[in-house]
Protein backbone atom coordinates (compact mmCIF):
# COMPACT_ATOMS: atom_id res chain seq x y z
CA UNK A 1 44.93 -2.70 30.92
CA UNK A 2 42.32 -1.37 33.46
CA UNK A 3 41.28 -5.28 34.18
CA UNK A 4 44.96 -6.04 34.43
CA UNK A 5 45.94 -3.12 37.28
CA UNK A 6 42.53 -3.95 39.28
CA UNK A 7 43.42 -7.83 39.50
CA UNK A 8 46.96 -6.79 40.56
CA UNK A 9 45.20 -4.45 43.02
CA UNK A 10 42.98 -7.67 43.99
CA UNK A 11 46.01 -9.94 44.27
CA UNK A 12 48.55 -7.22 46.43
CA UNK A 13 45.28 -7.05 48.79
CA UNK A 14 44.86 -10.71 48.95
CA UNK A 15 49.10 -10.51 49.81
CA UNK A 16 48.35 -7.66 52.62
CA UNK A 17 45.30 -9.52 54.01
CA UNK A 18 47.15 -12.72 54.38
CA UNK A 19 50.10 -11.17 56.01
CA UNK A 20 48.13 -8.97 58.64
CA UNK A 21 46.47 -12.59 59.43
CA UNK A 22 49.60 -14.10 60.18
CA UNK A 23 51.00 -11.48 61.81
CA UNK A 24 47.92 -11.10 63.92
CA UNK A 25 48.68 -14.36 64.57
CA UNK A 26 52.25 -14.33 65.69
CA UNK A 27 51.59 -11.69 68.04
CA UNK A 28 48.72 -13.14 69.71
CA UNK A 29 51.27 -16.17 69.95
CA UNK A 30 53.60 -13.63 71.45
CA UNK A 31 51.37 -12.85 74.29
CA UNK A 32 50.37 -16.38 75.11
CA UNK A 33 54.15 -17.48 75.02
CA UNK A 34 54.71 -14.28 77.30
CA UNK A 35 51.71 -15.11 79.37
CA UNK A 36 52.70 -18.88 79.89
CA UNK A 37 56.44 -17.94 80.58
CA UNK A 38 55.35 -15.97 83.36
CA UNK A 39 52.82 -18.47 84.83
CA UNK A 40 55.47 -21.14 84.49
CA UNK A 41 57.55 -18.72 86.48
CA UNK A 42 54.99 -18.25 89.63
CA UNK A 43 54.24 -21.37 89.88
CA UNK A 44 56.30 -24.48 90.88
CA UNK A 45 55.07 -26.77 88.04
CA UNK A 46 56.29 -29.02 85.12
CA UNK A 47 53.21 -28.38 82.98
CA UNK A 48 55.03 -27.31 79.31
CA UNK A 49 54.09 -24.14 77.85
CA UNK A 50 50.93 -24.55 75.12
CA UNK A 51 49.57 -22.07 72.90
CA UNK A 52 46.91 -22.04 70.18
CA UNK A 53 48.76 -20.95 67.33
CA UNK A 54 49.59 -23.59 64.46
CA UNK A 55 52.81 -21.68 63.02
CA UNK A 56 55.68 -23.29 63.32
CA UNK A 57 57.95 -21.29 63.92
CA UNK A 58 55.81 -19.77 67.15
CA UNK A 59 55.63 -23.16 68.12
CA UNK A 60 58.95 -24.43 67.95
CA UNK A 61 59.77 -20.92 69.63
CA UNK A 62 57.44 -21.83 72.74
CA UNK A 63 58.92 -25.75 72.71
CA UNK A 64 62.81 -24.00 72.83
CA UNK A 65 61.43 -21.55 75.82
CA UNK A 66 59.92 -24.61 77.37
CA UNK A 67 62.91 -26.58 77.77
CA UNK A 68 64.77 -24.09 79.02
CA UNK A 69 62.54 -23.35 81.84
CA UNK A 70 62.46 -27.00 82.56
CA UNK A 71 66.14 -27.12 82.71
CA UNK A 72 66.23 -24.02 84.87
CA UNK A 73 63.63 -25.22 87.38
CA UNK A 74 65.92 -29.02 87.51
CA UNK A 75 68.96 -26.75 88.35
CA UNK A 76 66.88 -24.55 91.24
CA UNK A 77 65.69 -27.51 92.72
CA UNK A 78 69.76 -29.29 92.80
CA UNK A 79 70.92 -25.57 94.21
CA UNK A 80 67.76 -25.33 97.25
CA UNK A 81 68.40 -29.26 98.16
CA UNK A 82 72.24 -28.36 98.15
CA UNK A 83 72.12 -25.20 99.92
CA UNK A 84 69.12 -27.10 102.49
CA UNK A 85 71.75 -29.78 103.34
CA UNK A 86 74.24 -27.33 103.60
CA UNK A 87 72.21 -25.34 106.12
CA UNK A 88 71.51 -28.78 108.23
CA UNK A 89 74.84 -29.39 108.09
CA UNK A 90 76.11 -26.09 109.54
CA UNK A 91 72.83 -26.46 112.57
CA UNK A 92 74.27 -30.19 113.27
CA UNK A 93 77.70 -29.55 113.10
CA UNK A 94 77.58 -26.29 115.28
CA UNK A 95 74.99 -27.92 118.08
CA UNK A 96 77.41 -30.96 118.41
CA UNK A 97 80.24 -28.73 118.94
CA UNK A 98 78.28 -26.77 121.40
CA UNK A 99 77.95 -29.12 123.98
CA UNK A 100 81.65 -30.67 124.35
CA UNK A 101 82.83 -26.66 124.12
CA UNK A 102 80.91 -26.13 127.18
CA UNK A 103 82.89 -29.00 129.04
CA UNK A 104 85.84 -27.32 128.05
CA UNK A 105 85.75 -24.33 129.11
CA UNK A 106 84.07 -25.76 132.70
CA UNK A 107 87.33 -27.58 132.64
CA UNK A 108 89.07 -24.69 131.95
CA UNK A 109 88.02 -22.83 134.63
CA UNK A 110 88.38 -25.29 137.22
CA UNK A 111 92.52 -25.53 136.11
CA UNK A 112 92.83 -21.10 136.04
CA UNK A 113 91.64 -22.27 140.14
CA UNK A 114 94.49 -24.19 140.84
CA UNK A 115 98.10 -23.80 141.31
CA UNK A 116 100.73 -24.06 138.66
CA UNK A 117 103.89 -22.46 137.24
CA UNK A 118 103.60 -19.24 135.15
CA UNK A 119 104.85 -21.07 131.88
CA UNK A 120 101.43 -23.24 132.54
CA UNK A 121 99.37 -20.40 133.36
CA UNK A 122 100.75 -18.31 130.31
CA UNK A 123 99.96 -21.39 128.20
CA UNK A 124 96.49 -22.01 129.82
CA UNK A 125 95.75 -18.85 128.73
CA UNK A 126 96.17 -19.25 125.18
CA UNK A 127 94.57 -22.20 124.84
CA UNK A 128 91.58 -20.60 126.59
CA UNK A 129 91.79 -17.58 124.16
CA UNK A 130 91.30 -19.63 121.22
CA UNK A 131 88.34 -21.99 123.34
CA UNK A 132 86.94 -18.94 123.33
CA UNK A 133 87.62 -17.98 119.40
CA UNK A 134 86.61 -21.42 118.90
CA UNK A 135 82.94 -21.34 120.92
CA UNK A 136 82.09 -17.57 119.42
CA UNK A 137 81.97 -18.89 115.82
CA UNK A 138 80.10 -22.36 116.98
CA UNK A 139 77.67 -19.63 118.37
CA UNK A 140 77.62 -17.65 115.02
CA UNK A 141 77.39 -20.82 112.59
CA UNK A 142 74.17 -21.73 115.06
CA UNK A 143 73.02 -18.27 114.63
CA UNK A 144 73.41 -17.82 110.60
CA UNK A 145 71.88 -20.87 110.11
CA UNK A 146 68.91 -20.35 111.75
CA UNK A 147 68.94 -16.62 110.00
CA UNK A 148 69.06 -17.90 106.70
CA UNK A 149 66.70 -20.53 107.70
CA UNK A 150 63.58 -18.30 108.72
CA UNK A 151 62.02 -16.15 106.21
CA UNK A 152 61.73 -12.73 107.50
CA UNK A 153 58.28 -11.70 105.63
CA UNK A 154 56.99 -14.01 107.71
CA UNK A 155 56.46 -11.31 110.96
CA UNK A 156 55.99 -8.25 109.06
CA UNK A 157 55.22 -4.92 111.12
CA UNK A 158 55.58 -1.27 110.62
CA UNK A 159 58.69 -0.09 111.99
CA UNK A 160 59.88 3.21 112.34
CA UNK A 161 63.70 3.27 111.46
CA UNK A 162 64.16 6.50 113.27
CA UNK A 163 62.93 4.78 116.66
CA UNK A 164 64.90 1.53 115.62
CA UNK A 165 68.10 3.12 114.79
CA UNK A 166 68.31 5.52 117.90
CA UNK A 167 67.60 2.16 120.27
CA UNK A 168 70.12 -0.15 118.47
CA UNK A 169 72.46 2.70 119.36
CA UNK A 170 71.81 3.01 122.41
CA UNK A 171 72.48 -1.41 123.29
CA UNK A 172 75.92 -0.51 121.25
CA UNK A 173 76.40 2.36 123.78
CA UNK A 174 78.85 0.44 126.35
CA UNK A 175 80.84 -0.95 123.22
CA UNK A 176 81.28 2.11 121.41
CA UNK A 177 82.39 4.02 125.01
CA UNK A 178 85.02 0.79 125.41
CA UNK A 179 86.43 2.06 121.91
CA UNK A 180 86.13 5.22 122.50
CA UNK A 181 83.99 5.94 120.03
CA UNK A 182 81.33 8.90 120.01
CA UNK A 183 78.98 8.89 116.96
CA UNK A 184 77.98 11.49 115.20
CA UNK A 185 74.28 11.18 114.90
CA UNK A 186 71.74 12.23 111.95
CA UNK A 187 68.12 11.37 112.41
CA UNK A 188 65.38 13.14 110.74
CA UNK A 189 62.25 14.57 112.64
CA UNK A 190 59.97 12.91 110.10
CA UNK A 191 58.58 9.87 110.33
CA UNK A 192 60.39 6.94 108.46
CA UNK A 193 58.43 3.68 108.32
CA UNK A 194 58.77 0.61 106.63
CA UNK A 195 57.10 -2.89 106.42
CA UNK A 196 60.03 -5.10 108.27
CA UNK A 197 60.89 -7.67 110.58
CA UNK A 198 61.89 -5.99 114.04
CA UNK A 199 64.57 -8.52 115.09
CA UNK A 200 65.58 -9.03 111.67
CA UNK A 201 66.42 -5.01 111.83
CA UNK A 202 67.89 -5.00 115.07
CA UNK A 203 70.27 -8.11 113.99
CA UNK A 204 71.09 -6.20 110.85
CA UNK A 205 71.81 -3.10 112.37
CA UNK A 206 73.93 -4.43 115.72
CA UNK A 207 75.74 -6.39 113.08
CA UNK A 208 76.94 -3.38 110.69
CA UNK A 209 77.52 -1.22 114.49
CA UNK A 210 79.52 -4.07 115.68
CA UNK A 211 81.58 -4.27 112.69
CA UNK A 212 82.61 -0.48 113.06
CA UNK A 213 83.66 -0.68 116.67
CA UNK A 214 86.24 -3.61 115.74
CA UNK A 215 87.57 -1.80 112.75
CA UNK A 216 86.64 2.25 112.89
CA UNK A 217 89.89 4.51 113.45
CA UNK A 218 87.91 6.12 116.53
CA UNK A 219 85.20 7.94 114.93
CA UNK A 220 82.00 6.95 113.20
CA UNK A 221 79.30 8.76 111.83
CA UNK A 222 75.16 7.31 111.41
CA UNK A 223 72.65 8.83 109.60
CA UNK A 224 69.26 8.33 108.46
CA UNK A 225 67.38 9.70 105.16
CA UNK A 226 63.73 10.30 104.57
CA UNK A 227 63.99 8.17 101.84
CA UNK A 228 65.27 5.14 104.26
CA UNK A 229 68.77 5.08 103.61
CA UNK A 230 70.77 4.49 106.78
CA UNK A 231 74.27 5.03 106.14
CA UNK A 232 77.36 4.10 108.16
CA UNK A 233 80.92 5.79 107.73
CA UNK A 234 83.67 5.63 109.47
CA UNK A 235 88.00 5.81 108.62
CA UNK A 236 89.33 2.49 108.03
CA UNK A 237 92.86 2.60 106.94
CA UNK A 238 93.23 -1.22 106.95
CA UNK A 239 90.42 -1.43 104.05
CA UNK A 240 90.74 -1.36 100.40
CA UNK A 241 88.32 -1.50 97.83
CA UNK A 242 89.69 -5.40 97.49
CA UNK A 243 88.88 -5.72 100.46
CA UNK A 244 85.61 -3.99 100.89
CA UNK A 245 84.76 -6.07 98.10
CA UNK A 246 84.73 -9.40 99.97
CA UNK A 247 83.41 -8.21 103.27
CA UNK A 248 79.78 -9.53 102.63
CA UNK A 249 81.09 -12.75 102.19
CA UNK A 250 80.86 -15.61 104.58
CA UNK A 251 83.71 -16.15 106.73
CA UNK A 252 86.09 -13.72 105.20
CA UNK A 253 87.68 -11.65 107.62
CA UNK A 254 90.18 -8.24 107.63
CA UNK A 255 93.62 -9.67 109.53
CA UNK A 256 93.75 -6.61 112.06
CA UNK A 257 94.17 -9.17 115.11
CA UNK A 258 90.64 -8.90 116.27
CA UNK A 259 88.59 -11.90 116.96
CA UNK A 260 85.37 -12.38 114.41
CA UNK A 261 84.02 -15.15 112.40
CA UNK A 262 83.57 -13.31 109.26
CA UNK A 263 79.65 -13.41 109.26
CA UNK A 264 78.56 -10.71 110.38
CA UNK A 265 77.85 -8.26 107.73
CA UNK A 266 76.99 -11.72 105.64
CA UNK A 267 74.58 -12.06 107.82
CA UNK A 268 73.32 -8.53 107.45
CA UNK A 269 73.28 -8.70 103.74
CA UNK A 270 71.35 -11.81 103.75
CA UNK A 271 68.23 -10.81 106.05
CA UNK A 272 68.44 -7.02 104.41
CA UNK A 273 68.16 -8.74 100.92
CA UNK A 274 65.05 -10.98 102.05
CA UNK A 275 63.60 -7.97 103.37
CA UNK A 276 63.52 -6.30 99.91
CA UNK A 277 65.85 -4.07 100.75
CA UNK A 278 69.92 -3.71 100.00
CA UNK A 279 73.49 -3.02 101.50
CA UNK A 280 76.46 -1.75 100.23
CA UNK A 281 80.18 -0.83 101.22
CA UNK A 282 82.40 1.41 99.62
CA UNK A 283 85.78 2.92 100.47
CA UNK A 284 86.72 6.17 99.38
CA UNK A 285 90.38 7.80 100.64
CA UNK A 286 90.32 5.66 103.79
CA UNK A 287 86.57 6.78 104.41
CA UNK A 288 84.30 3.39 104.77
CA UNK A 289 81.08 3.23 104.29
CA UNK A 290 77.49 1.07 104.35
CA UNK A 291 74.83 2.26 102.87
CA UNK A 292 71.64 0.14 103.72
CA UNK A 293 68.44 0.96 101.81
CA UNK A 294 64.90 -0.14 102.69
């Protein structure tokens, strides 16, 4: 009886050996799997994803994972040559338009100098208006593409947001007086700094400062954090959260008779996103508000 209980003693060993081995095994195929998936993911590369491990389960695992990733990296490159030709496209199309734009309104100018009937004039004038509509979002397709072109953690500096924020109101000052807007201004004594492209800031702040003098009810109200949130409110009656919704997207404009091309705040979101950084709108009783944190 004694020999019988020590050889089952022998052979549940044996069992518990064996299945530490394996599972030693899966979980050093784990960490190679993990390992690989991340190289594969740093790197642009079609090398597969190998590990040492003979199960097969770990291996068919790895060969699943591996396919994936190739089918993911076939789709990233189809979506960056799309959205490259894309980007050409808008730079050719807007630079062509440019030039013949700029005849036009010459043109134009010479006519407003000559005489003519007031039904003329009256028309002249509307067909100026919307050369003008016309030539400001030719300017702002040239300008977005070239934004979403250039890769802003490419001219890194410290900036200090208070110092940036107080000077970006101050080149909105003649707009905001036009509106008759005064802001209510919050900016902490302590030093905020962040790693950040200067211009990129200054576009991304003019942008969001722009937006409120079309569309604030008269008032707006900037502040800064310690912790780098600059926040923008103002009342907007003409918003709702449908519409706050789509204001980050391109083109997409609020019908309250002002001219804009709807990229703008796209344009804002796009360089604050490849800064590392993020912005968001939200309406709350008629109260709008951006919220951009770096």
């Amino acid at each position: 009886m004694l020999y019988l209980l020590c050889g089952l003693c022998a052979v549940l060993l044996a069992v518990i050996c064996i299945l530490l081995v394996r599972l030693a095994g899966c979980r050093q195929a784990a960490d190679e799997i993990r390992a690989e998936f991340a190289a594969r993911l740093a790197t642009d590369t079609n090398v597969g994803i190998d590990i040492t491990s003979s199960d097969r389960k770990m291996r068919r695992l790895a060969a699943d994972i591996d396919r994936q990733l190739k089918r993911l990296r076939k789709e990233h490159i189809r979506y960056a040559q799309g959205d490259r030709e894309l980007k050409d496209a808008i730079t050719n199309i807007s630079h062509d338009l440019r030039t013949p734009l700029t005849a036009i309104c010459g043109y134009m100018e010479l006519l407003e100098q000559e005489s003519m009937p007031d039904t003329v004039r009256r028309y002249l004038g509307i067909i100026s208006n919307r050369v003008d509509a016309l030539k400001l979002l030719t300017e702002e397709l040239f300008r977005y593409s070239v934004v979403v072109s250039v890769d802003p953690y490419d001219s890194r500096e410290t900036v200090v947001l208070n110092r940036a924020l107080e000077e970006c109101i101050a080149g909105c000052h003649g707009a905001l007086m036009e509106k008759g807007i005064t802001p209510e201004i919050s900016i902490p004594e302590a030093r905020v700094a962040r790693q950040l492209n200067k211009l990129a800031l200054a576009r991304i702040l003019g942008n969001v400062i722009g937006n409120a003098v079309k569309y604030s009810g008269g008032d707006l109200r900037i502040w800064l954090s310690e912790q780098g949130v600059i926040t923008f409110c103002n009342r907007a009656a003409q918003l709702d959260e449908v519409t706050v919704g789509r204001l980050f997207d391109r083109f997409y404009t609020v019908e309250t008779g002002q001219n804009g091309t709807g990229l703008g705040l796209s344009i804002a979101k796009t360089l604050t996103e490849q800064m590392g950084g993020s912005i968001t709108a939200s309406i709350t009783e008629g109260m709008f508000t951006i919220e951009i944190h770096f």
